[in-house]
PDB file of N, CA and C in Angstrom:
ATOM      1  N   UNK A   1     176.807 171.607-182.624  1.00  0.00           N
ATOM      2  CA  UNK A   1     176.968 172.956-183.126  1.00  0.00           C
ATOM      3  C   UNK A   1     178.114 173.608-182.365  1.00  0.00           C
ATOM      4  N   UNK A   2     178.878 174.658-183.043  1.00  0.00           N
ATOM      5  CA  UNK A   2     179.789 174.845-182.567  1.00  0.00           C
ATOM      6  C   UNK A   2     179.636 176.708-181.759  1.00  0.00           C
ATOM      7  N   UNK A   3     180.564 176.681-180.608  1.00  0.00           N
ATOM      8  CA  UNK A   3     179.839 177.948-179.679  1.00  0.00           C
ATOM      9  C   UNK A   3     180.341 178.728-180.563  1.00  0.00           C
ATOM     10  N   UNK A   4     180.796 179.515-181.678  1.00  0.00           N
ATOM     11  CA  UNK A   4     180.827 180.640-181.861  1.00  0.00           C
ATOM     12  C   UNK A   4     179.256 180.787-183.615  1.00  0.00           C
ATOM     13  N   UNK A   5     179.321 179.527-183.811  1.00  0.00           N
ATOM     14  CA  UNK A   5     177.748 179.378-184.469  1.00  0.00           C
ATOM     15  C   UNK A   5     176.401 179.408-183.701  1.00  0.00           C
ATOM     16  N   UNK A   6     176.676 178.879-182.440  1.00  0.00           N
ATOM     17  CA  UNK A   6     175.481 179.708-181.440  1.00  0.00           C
ATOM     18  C   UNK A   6     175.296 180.689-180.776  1.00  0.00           C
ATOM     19  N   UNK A   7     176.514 181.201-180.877  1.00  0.00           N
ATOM     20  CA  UNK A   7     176.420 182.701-180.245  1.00  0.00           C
ATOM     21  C   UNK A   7     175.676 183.869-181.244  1.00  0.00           C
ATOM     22  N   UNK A   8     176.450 183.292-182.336  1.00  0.00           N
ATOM     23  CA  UNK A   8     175.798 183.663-183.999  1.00  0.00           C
ATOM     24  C   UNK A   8     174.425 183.969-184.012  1.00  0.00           C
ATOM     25  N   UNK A   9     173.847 182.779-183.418  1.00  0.00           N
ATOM     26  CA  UNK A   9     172.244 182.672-184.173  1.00  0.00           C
ATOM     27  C   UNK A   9     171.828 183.911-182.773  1.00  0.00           C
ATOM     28  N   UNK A  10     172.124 183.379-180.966  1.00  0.00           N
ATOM     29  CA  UNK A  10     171.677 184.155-180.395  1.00  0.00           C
ATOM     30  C   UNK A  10     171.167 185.625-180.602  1.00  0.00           C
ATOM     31  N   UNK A  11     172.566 186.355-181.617  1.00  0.00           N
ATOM     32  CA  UNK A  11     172.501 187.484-181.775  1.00  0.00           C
ATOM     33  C   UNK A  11     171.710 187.616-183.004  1.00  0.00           C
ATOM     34  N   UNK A  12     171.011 186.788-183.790  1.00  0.00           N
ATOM     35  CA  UNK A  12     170.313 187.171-184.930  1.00  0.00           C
ATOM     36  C   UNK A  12     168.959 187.753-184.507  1.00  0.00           C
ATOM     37  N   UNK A  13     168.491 188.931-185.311  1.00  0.00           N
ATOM     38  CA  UNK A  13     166.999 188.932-185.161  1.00  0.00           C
ATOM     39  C   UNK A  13     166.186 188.122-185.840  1.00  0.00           C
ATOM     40  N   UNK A  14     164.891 188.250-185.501  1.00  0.00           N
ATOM     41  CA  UNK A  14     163.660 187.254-186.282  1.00  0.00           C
ATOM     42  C   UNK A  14     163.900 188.261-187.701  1.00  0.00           C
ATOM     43  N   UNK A  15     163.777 189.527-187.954  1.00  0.00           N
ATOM     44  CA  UNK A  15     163.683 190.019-189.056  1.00  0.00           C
ATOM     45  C   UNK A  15     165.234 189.199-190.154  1.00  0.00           C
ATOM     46  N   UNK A  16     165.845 189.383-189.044  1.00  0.00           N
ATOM     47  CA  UNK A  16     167.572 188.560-189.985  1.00  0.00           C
ATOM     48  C   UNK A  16     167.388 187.234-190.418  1.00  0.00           C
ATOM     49  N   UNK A  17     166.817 186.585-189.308  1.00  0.00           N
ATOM     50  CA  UNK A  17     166.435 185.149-189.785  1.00  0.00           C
ATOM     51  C   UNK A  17     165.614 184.733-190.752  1.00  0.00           C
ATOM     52  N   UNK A  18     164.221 185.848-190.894  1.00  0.00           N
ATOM     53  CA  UNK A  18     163.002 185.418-191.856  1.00  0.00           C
ATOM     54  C   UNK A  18     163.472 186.118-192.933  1.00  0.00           C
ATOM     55  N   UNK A  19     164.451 187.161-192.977  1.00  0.00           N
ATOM     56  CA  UNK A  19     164.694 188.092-194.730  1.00  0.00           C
ATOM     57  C   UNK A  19     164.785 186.976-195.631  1.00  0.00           C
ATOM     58  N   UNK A  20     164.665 187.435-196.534  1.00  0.00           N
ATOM     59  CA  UNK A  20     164.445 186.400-197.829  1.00  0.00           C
ATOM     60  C   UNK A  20     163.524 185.690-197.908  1.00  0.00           C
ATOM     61  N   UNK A  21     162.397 184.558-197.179  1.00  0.00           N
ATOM     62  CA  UNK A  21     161.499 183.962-197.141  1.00  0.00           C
ATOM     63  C   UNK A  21     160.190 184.574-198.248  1.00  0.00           C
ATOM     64  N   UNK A  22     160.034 183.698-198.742  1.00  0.00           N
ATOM     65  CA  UNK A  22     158.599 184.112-199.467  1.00  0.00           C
ATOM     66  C   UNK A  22     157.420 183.271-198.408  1.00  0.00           C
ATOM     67  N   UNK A  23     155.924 184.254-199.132  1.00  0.00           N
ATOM     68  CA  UNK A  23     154.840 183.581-198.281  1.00  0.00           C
ATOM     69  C   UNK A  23     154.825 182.586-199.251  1.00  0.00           C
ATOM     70  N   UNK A  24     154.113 181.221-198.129  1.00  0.00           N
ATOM     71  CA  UNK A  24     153.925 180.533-198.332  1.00  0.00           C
ATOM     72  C   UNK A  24     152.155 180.088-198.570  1.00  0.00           C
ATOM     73  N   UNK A  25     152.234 179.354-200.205  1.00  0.00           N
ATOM     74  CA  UNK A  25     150.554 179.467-200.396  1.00  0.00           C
ATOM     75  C   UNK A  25     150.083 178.665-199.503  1.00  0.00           C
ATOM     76  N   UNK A  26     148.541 178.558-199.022  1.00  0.00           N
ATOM     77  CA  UNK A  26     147.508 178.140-198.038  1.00  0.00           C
ATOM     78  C   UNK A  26     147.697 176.596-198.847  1.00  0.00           C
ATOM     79  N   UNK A  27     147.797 175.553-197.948  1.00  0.00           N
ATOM     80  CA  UNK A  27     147.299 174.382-198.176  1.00  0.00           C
ATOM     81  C   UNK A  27     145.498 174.027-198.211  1.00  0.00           C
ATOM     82  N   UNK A  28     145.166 173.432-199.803  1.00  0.00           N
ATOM     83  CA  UNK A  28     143.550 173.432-200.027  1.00  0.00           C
ATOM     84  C   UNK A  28     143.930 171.335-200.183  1.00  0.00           C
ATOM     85  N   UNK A  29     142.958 171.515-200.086  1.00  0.00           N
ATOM     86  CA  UNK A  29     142.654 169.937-200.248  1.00  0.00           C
ATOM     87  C   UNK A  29     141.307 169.790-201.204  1.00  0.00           C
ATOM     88  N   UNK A  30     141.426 168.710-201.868  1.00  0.00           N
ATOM     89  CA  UNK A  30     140.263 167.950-202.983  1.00  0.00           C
ATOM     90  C   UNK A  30     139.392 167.207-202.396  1.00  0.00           C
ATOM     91  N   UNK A  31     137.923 167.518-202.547  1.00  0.00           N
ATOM     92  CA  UNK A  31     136.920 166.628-202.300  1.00  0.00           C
ATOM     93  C   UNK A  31     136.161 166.487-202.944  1.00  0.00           C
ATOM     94  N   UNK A  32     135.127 165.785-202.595  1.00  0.00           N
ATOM     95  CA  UNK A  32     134.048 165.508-203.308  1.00  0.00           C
ATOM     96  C   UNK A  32     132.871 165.018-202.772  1.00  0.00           C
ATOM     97  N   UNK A  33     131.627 165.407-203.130  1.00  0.00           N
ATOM     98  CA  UNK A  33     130.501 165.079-202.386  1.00  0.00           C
ATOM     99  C   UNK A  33     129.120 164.070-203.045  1.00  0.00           C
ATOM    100  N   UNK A  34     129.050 163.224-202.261  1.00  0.00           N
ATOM    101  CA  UNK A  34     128.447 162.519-202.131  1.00  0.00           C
ATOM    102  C   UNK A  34     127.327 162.258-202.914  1.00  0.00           C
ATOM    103  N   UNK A  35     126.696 163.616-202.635  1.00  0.00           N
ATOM    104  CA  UNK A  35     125.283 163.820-202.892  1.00  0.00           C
ATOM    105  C   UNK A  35     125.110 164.171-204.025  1.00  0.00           C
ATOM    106  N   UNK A  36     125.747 165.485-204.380  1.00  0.00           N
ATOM    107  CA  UNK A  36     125.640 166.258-206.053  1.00  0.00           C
ATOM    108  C   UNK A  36     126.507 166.085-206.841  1.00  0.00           C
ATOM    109  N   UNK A  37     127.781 165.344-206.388  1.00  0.00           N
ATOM    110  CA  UNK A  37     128.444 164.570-207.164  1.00  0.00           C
ATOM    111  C   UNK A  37     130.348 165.589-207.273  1.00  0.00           C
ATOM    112  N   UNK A  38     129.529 166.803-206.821  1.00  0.00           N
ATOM    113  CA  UNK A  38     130.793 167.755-206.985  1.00  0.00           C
ATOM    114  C   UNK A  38     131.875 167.947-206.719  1.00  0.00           C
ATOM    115  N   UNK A  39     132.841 168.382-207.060  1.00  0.00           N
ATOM    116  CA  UNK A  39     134.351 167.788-207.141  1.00  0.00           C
ATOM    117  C   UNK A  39     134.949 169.556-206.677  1.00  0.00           C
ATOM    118  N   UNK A  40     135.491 169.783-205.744  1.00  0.00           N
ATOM    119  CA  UNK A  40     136.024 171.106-205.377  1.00  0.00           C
ATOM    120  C   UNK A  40     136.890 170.825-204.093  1.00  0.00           C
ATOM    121  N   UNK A  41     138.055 172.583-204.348  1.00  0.00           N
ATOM    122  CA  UNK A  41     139.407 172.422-203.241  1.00  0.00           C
ATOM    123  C   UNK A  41     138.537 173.077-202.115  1.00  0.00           C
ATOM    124  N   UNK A  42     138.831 172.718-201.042  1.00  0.00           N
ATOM    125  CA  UNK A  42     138.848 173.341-199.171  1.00  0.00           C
ATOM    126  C   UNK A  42     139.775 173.753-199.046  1.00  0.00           C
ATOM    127  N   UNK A  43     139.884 174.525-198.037  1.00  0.00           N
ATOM    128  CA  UNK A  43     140.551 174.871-197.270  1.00  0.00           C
ATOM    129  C   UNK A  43     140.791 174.047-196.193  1.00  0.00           C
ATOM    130  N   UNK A  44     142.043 174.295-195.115  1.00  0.00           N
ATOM    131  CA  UNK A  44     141.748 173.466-194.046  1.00  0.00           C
ATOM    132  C   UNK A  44     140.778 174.098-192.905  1.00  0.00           C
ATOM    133  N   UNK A  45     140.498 175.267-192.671  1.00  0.00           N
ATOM    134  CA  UNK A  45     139.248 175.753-192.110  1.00  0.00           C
ATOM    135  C   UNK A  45     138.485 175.156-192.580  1.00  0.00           C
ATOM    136  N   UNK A  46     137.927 174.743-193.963  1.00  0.00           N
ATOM    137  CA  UNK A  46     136.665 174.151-194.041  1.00  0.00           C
ATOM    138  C   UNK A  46     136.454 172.757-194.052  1.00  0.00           C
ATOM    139  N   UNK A  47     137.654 171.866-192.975  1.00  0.00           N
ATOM    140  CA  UNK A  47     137.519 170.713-192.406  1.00  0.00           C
ATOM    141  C   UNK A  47     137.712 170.533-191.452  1.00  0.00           C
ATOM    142  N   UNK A  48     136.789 169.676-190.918  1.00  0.00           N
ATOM    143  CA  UNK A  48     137.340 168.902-189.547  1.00  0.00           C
ATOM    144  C   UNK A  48     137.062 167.551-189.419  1.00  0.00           C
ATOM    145  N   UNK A  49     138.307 167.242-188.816  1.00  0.00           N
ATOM    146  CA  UNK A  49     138.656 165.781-188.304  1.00  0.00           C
ATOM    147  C   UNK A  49     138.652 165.359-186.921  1.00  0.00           C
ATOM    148  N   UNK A  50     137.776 164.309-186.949  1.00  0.00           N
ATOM    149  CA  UNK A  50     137.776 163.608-185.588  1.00  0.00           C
ATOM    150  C   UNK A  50     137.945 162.224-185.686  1.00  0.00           C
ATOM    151  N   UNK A  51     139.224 162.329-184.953  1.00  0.00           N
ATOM    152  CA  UNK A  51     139.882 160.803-184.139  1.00  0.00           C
ATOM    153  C   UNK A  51     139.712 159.736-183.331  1.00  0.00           C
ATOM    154  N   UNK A  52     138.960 158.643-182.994  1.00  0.00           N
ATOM    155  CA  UNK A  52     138.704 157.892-182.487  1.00  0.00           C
ATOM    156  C   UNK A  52     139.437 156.951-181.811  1.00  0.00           C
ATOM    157  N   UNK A  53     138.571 156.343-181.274  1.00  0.00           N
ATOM    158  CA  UNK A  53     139.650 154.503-180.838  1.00  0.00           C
ATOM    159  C   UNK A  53     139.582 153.761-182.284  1.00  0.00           C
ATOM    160  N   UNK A  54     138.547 153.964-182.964  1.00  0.00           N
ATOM    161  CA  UNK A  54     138.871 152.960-184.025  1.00  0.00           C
ATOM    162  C   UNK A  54     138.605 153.515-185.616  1.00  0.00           C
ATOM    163  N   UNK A  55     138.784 152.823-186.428  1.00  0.00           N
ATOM    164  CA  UNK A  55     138.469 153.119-187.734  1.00  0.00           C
ATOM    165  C   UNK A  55     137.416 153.705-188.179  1.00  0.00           C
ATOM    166  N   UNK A  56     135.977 153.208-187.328  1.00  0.00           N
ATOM    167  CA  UNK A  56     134.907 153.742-187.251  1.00  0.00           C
ATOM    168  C   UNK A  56     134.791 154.838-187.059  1.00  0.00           C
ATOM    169  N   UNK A  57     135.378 155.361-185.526  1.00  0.00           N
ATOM    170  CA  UNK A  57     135.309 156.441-185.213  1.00  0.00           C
ATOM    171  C   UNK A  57     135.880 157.814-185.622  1.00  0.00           C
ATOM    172  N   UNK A  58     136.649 156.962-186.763  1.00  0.00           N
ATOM    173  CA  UNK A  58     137.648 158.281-187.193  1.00  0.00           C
ATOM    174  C   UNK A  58     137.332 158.630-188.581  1.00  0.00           C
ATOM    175  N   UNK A  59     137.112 160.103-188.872  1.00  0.00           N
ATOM    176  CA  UNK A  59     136.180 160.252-189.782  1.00  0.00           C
ATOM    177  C   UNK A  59     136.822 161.653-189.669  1.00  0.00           C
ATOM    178  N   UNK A  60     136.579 162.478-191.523  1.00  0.00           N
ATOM    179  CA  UNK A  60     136.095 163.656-191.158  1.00  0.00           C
ATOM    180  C   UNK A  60     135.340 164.981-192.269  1.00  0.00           C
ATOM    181  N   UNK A  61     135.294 165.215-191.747  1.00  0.00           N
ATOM    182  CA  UNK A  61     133.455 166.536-192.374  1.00  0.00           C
ATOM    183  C   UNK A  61     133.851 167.824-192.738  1.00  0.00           C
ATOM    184  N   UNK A  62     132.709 167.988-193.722  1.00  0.00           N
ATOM    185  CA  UNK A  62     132.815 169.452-194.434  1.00  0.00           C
ATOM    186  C   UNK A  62     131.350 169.511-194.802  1.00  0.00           C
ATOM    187  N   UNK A  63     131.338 170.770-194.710  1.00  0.00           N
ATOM    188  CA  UNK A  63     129.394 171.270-195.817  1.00  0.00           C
ATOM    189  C   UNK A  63     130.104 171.125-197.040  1.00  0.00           C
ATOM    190  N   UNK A  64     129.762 170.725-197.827  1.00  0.00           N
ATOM    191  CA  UNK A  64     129.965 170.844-199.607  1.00  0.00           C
ATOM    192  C   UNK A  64     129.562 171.912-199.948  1.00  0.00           C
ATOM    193  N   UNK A  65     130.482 173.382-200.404  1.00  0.00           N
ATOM    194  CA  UNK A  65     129.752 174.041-201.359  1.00  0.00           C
ATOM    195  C   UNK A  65     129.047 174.180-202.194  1.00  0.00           C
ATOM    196  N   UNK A  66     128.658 173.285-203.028  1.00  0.00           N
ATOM    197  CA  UNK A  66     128.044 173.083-204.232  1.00  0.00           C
ATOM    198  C   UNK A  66     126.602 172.909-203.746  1.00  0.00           C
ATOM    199  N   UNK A  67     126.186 171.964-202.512  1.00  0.00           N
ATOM    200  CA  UNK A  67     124.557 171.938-202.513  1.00  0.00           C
ATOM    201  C   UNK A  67     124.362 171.818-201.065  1.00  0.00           C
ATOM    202  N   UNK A  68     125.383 172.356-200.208  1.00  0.00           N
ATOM    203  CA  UNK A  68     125.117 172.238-198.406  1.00  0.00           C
ATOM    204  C   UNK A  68     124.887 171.252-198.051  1.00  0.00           C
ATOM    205  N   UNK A  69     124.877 170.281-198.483  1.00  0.00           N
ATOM    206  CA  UNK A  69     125.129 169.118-197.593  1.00  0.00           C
ATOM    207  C   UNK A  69     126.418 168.941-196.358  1.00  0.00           C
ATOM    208  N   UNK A  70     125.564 168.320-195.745  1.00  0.00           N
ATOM    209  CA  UNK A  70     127.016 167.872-194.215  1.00  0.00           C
ATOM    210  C   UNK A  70     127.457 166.520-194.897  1.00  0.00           C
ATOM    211  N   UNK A  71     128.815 166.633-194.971  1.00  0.00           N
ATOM    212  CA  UNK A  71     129.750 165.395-195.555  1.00  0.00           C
ATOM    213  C   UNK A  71     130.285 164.470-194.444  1.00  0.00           C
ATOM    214  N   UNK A  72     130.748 163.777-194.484  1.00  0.00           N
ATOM    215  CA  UNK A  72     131.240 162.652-193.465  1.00  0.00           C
ATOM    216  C   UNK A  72     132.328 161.267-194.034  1.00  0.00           C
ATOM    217  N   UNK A  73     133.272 161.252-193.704  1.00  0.00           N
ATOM    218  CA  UNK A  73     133.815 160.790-194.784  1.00  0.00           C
ATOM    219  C   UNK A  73     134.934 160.023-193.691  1.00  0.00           C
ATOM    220  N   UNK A  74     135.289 158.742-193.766  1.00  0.00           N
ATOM    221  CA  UNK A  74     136.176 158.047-193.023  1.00  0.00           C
ATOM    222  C   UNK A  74     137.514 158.231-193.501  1.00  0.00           C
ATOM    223  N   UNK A  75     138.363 158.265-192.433  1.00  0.00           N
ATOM    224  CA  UNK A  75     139.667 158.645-192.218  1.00  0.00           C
ATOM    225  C   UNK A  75     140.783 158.017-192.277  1.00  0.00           C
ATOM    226  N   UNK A  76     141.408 156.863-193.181  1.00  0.00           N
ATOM    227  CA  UNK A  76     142.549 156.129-192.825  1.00  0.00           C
ATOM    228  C   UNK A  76     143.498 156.495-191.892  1.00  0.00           C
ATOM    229  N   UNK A  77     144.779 156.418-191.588  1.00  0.00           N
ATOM    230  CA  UNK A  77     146.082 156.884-191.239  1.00  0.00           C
ATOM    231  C   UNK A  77     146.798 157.629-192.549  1.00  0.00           C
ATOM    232  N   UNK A  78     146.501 157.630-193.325  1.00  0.00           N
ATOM    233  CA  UNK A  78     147.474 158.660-194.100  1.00  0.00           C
ATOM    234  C   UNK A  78     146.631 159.942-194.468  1.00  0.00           C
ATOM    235  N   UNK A  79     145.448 160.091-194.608  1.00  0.00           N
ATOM    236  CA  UNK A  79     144.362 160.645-194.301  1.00  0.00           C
ATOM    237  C   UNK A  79     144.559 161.507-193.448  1.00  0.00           C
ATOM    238  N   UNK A  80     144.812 161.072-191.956  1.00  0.00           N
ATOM    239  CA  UNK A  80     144.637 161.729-190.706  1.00  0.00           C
ATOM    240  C   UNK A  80     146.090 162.507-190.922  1.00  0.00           C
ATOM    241  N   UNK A  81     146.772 161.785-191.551  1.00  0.00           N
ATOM    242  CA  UNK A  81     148.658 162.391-192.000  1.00  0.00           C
ATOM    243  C   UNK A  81     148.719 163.830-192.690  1.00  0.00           C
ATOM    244  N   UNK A  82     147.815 163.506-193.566  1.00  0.00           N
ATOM    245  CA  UNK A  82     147.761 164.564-194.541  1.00  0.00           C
ATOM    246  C   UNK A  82     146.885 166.284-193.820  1.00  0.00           C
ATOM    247  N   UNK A  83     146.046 165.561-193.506  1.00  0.00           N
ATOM    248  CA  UNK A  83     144.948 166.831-192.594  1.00  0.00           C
ATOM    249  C   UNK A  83     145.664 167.367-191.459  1.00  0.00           C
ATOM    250  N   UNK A  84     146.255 166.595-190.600  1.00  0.00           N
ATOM    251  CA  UNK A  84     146.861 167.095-189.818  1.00  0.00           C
ATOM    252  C   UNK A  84     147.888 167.683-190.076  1.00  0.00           C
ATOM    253  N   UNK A  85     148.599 167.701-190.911  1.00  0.00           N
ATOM    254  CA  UNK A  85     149.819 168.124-191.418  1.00  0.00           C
ATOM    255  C   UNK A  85     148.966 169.577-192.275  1.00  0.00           C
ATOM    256  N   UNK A  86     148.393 169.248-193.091  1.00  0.00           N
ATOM    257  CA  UNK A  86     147.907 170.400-193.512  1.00  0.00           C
ATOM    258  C   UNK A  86     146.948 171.084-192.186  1.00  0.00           C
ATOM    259  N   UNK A  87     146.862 171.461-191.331  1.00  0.00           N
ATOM    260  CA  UNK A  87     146.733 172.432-190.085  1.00  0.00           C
ATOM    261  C   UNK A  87     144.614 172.111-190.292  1.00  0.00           C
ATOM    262  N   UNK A  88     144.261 170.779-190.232  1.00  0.00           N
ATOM    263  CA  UNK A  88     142.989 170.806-190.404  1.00  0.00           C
ATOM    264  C   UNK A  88     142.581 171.148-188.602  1.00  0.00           C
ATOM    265  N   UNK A  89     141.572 171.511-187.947  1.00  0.00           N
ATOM    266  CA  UNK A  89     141.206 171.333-186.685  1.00  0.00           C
ATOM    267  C   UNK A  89     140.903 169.977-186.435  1.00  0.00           C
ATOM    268  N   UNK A  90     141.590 169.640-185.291  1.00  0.00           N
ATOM    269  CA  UNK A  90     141.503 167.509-184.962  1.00  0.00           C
ATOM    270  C   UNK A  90     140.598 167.653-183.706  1.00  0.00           C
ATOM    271  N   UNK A  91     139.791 166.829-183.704  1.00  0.00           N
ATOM    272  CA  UNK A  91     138.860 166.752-182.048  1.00  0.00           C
ATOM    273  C   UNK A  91     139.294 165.240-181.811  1.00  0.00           C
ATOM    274  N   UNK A  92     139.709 165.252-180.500  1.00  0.00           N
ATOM    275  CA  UNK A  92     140.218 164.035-180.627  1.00  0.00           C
ATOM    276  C   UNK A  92     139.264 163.184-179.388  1.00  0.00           C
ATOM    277  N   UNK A  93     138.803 161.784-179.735  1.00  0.00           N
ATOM    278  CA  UNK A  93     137.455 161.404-179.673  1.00  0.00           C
ATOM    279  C   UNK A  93     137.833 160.767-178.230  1.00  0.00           C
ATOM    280  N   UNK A  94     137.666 160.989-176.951  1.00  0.00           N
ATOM    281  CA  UNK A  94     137.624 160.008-175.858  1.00  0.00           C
ATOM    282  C   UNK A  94     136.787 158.638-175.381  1.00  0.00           C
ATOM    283  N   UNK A  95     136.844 157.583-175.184  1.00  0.00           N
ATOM    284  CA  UNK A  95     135.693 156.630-174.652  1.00  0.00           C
ATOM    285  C   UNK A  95     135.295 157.440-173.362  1.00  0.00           C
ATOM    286  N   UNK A  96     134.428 157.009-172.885  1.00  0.00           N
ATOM    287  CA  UNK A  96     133.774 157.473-171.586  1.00  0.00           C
ATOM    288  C   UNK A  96     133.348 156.166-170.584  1.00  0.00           C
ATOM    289  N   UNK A  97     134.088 154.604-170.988  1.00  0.00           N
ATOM    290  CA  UNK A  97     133.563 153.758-170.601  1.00  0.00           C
ATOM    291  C   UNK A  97     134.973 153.945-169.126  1.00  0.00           C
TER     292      UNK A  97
END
């Protein structure tokens, strides 16, 4: 970058920088439950993911609106890509051995 383009930005405000921006809509995600069969979007508040050492351990949960059930649902790597990227809460799983 060149110094009279960084001197540039130095002097910009956050209001100069963000003008024009539109909000941006909430990322929901598709699920489905188990139990009652029901098919509905989340939010990423209404998931969480936890990370493991292994495939097993990596999994992640929601109550289903439709009939309260606790969901549980295993996690690939693109999975964990997607949630995390969409701002899900990650607990990330330690051994204790």
């Amino acid at each position: 970058m060149s110094e009279s383009a960084t001197a540039g930005a130095r002097g910009m405000s956050v209001a100069a920088a963000f003008a024009g921006m539109r909000s941006v809509a909430p990322v929901v995600f598709r699920a489905g439950c188990p139990d009652c069969r029901g098919r509905f979007e989340l939010a990423a508040s209404a998931l969480r993911l936890a990370i493991g050492a292994s495939s097993r351990t990596t999994f992640y949960s929601f109550v289903c609106p439709g009939c309260g059930a606790a969901v549980r649902k295993p996690a690939g790597e693109r999975i964990v890509e997607l949630l995390t990227g969409g701002g899900v809460s990650t607990l990330r799983l330690h051994s204790t051995l």
